[in-house]
N, C-alpha and C. Protein backbone atom coordinates (compact mmCIF):
# COMPACT_ATOMS: atom_id res chain seq x y z
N UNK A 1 89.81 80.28 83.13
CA UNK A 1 88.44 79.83 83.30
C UNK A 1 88.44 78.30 83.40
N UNK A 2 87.75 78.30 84.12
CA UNK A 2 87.56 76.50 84.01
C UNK A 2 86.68 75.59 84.01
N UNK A 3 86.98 74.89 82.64
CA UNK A 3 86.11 74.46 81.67
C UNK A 3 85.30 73.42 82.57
N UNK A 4 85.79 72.87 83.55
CA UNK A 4 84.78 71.79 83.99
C UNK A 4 83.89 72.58 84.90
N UNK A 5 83.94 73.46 85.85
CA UNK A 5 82.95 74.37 86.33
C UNK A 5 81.49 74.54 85.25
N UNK A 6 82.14 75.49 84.06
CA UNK A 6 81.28 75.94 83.32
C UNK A 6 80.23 74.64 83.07
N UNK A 7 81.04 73.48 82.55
CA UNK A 7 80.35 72.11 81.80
C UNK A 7 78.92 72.14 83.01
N UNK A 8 79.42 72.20 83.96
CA UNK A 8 78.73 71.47 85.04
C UNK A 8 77.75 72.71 85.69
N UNK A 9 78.07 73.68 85.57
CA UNK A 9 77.02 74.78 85.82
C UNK A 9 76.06 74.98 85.08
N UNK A 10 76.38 74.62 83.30
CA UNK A 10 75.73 75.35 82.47
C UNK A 10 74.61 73.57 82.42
N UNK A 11 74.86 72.82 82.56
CA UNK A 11 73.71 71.67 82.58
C UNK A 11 73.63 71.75 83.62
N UNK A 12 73.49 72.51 84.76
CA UNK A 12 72.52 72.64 85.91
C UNK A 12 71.60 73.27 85.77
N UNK A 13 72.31 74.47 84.91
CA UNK A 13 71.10 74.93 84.53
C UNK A 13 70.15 74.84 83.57
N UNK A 14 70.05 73.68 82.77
CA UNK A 14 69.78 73.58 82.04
C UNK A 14 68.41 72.34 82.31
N UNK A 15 67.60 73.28 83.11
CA UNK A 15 66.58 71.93 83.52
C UNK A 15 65.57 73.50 84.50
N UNK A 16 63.87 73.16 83.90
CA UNK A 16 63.14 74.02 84.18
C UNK A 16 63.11 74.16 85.97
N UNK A 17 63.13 73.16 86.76
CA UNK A 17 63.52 72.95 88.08
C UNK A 17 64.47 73.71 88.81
N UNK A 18 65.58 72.84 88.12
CA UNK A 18 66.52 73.82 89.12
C UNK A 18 66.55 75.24 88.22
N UNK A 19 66.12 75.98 87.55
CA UNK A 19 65.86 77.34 87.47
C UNK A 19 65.22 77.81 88.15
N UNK A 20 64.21 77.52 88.66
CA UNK A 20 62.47 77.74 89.41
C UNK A 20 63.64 77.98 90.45
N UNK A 21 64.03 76.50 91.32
CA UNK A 21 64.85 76.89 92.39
C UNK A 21 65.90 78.07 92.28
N UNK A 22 67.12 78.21 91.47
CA UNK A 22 67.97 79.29 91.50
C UNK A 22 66.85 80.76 91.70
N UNK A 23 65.94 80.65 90.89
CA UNK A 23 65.12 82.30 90.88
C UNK A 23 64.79 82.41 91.82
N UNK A 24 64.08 81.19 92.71
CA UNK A 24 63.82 81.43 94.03
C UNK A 24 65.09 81.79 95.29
N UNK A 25 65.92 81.37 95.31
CA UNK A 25 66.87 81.67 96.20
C UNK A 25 67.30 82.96 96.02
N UNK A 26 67.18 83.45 94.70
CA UNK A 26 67.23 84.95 94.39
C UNK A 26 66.75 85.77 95.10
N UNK A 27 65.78 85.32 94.88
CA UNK A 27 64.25 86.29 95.86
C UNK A 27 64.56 86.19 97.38
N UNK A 28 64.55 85.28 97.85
CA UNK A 28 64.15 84.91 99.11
C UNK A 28 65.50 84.63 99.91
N UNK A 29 66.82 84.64 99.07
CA UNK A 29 68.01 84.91 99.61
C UNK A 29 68.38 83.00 100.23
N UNK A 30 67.27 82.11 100.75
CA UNK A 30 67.86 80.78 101.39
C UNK A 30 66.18 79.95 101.59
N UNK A 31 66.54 78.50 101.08
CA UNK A 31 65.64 77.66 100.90
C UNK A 31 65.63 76.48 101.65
N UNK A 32 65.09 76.01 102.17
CA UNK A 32 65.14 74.03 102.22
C UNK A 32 64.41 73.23 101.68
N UNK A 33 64.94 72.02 101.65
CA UNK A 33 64.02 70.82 100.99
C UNK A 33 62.71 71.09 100.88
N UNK A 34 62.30 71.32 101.67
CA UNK A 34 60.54 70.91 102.29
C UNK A 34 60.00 72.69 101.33
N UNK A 35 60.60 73.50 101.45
CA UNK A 35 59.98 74.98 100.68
C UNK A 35 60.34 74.46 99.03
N UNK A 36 60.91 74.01 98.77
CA UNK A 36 61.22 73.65 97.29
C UNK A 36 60.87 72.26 96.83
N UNK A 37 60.10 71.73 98.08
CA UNK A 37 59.26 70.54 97.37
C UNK A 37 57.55 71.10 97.20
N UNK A 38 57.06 71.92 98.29
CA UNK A 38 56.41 72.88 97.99
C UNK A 38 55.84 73.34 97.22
N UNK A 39 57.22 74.16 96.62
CA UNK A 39 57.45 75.77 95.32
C UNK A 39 56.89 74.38 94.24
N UNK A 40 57.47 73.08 94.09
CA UNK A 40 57.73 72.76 92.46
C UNK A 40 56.66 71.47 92.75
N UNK A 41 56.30 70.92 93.36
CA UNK A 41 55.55 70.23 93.86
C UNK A 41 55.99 68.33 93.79
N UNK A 42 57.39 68.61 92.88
CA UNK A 42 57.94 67.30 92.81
C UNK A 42 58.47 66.71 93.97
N UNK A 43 58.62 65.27 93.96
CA UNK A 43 58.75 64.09 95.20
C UNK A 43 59.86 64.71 95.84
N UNK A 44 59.94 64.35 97.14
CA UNK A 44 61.04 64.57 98.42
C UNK A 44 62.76 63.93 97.46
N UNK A 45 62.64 62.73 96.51
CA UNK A 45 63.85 62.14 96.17
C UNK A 45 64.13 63.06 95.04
N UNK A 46 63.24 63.37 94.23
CA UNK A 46 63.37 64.15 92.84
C UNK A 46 64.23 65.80 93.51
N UNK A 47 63.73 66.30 94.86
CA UNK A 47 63.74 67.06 94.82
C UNK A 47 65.59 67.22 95.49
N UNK A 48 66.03 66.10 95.99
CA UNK A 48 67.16 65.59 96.89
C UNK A 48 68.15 65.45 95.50
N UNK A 49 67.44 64.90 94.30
CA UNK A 49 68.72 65.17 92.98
C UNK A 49 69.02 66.39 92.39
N UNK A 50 67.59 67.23 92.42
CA UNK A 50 67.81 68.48 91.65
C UNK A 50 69.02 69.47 92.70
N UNK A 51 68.57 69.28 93.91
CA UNK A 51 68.99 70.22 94.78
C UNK A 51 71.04 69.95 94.92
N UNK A 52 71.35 68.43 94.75
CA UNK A 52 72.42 67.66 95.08
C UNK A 52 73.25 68.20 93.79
N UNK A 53 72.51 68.51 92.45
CA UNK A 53 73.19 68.95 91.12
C UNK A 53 73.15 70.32 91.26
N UNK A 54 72.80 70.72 91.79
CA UNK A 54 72.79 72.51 91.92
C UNK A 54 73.85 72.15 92.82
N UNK A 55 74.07 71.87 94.02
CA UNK A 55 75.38 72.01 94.69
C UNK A 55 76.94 71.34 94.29
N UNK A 56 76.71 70.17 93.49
CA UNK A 56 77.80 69.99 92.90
C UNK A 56 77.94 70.69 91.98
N UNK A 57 77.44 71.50 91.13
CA UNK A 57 77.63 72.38 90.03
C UNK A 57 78.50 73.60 90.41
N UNK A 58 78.50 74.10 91.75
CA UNK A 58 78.85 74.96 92.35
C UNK A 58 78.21 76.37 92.14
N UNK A 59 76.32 76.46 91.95
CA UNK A 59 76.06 77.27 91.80
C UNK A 59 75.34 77.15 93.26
N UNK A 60 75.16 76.57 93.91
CA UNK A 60 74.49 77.04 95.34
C UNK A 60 75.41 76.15 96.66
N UNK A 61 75.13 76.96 97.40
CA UNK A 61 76.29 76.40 99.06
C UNK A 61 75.16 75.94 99.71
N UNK A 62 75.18 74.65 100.66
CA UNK A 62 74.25 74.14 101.63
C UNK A 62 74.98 74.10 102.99
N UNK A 63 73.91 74.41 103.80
CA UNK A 63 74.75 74.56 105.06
C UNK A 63 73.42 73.49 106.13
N UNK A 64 74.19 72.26 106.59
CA UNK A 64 73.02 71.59 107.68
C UNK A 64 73.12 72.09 108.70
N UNK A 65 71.73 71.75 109.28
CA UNK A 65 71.37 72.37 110.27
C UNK A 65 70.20 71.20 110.54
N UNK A 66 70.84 70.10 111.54
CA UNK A 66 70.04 69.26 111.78
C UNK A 66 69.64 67.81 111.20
N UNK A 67 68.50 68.26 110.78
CA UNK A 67 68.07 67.20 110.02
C UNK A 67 67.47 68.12 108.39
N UNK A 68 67.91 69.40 108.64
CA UNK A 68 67.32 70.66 107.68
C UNK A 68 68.27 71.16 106.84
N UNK A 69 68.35 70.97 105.63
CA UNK A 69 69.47 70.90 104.54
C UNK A 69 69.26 72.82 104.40
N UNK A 70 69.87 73.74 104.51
CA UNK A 70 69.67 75.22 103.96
C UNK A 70 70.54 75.81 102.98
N UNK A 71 69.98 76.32 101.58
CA UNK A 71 70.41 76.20 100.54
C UNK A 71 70.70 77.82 100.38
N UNK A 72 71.60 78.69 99.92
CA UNK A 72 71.77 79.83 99.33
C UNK A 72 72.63 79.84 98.45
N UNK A 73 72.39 81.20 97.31
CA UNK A 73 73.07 80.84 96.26
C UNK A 73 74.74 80.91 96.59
N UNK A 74 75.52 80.57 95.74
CA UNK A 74 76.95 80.72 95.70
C UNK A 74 77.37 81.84 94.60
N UNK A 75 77.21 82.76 95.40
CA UNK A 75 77.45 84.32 94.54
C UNK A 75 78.77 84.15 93.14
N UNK A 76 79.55 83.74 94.38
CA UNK A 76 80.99 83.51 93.41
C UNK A 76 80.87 82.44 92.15
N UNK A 77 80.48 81.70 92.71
CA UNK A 77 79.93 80.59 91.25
C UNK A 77 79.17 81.10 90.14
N UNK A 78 78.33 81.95 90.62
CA UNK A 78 77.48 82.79 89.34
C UNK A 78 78.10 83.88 89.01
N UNK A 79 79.00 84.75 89.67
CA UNK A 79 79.98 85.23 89.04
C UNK A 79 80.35 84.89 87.87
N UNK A 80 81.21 83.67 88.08
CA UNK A 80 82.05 82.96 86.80
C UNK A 80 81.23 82.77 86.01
N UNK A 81 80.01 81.82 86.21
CA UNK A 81 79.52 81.22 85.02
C UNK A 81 79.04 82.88 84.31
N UNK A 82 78.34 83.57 84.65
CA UNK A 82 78.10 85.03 84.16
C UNK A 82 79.24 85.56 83.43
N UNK A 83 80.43 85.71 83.74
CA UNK A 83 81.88 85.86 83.19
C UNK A 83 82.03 85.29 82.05
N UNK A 84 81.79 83.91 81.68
CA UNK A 84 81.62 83.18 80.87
C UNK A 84 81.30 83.50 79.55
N UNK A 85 79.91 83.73 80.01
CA UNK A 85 78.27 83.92 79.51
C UNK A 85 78.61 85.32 78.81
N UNK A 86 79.20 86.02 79.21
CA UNK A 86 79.68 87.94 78.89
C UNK A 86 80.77 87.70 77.77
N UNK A 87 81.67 86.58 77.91
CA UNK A 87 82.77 86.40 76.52
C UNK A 87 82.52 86.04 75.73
N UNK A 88 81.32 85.53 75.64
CA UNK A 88 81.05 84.52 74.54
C UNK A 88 80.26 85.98 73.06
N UNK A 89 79.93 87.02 74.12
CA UNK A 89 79.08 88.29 73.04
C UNK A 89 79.82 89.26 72.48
């Protein structure tokens, strides 16, 4: 397992925002900037850090397209951290 993944997943998630976002990508399977400034109603920059720590965390993959950032989750990343989350009980 590896400990710096977890560090960095588990304070991603650890913020009411990027939860809102992860639940949403749940649902709706893929997001961009502009739908998740939207959903949470915070600034275009606020929304460019939350989104930038969810992808370095390695719980969501972005794929550009343009000038249009498109966000879905990273299955395999929530795997692990879930893996984790299951040893600890």
């Amino acid at each position: 397992m590896d400990c710096k993944f977890i560090e960095k997943a588990s304070g991603a998630i650890a913020d009411k925002y990027r939860l809102q976002i992860l639940l949403a990508l749940s649902e709706k399977g893929s997001l961009n900037n502009s739908d998740i400034q939207q959903m949470t109603g915070l600034s275009q920059p606020c929304v460019s850090h939350h989104v930038k720590t969810l992808i370095d965390s390695g719980l969501v993959n972005s794929q550009k397209e343009g000038r249009n950032q498109n966000l879905s989750l990273n299955k395999e990343g929530l795997k692990d951290l879930s893996g984790f989350l299951d040893k600890l009980t």
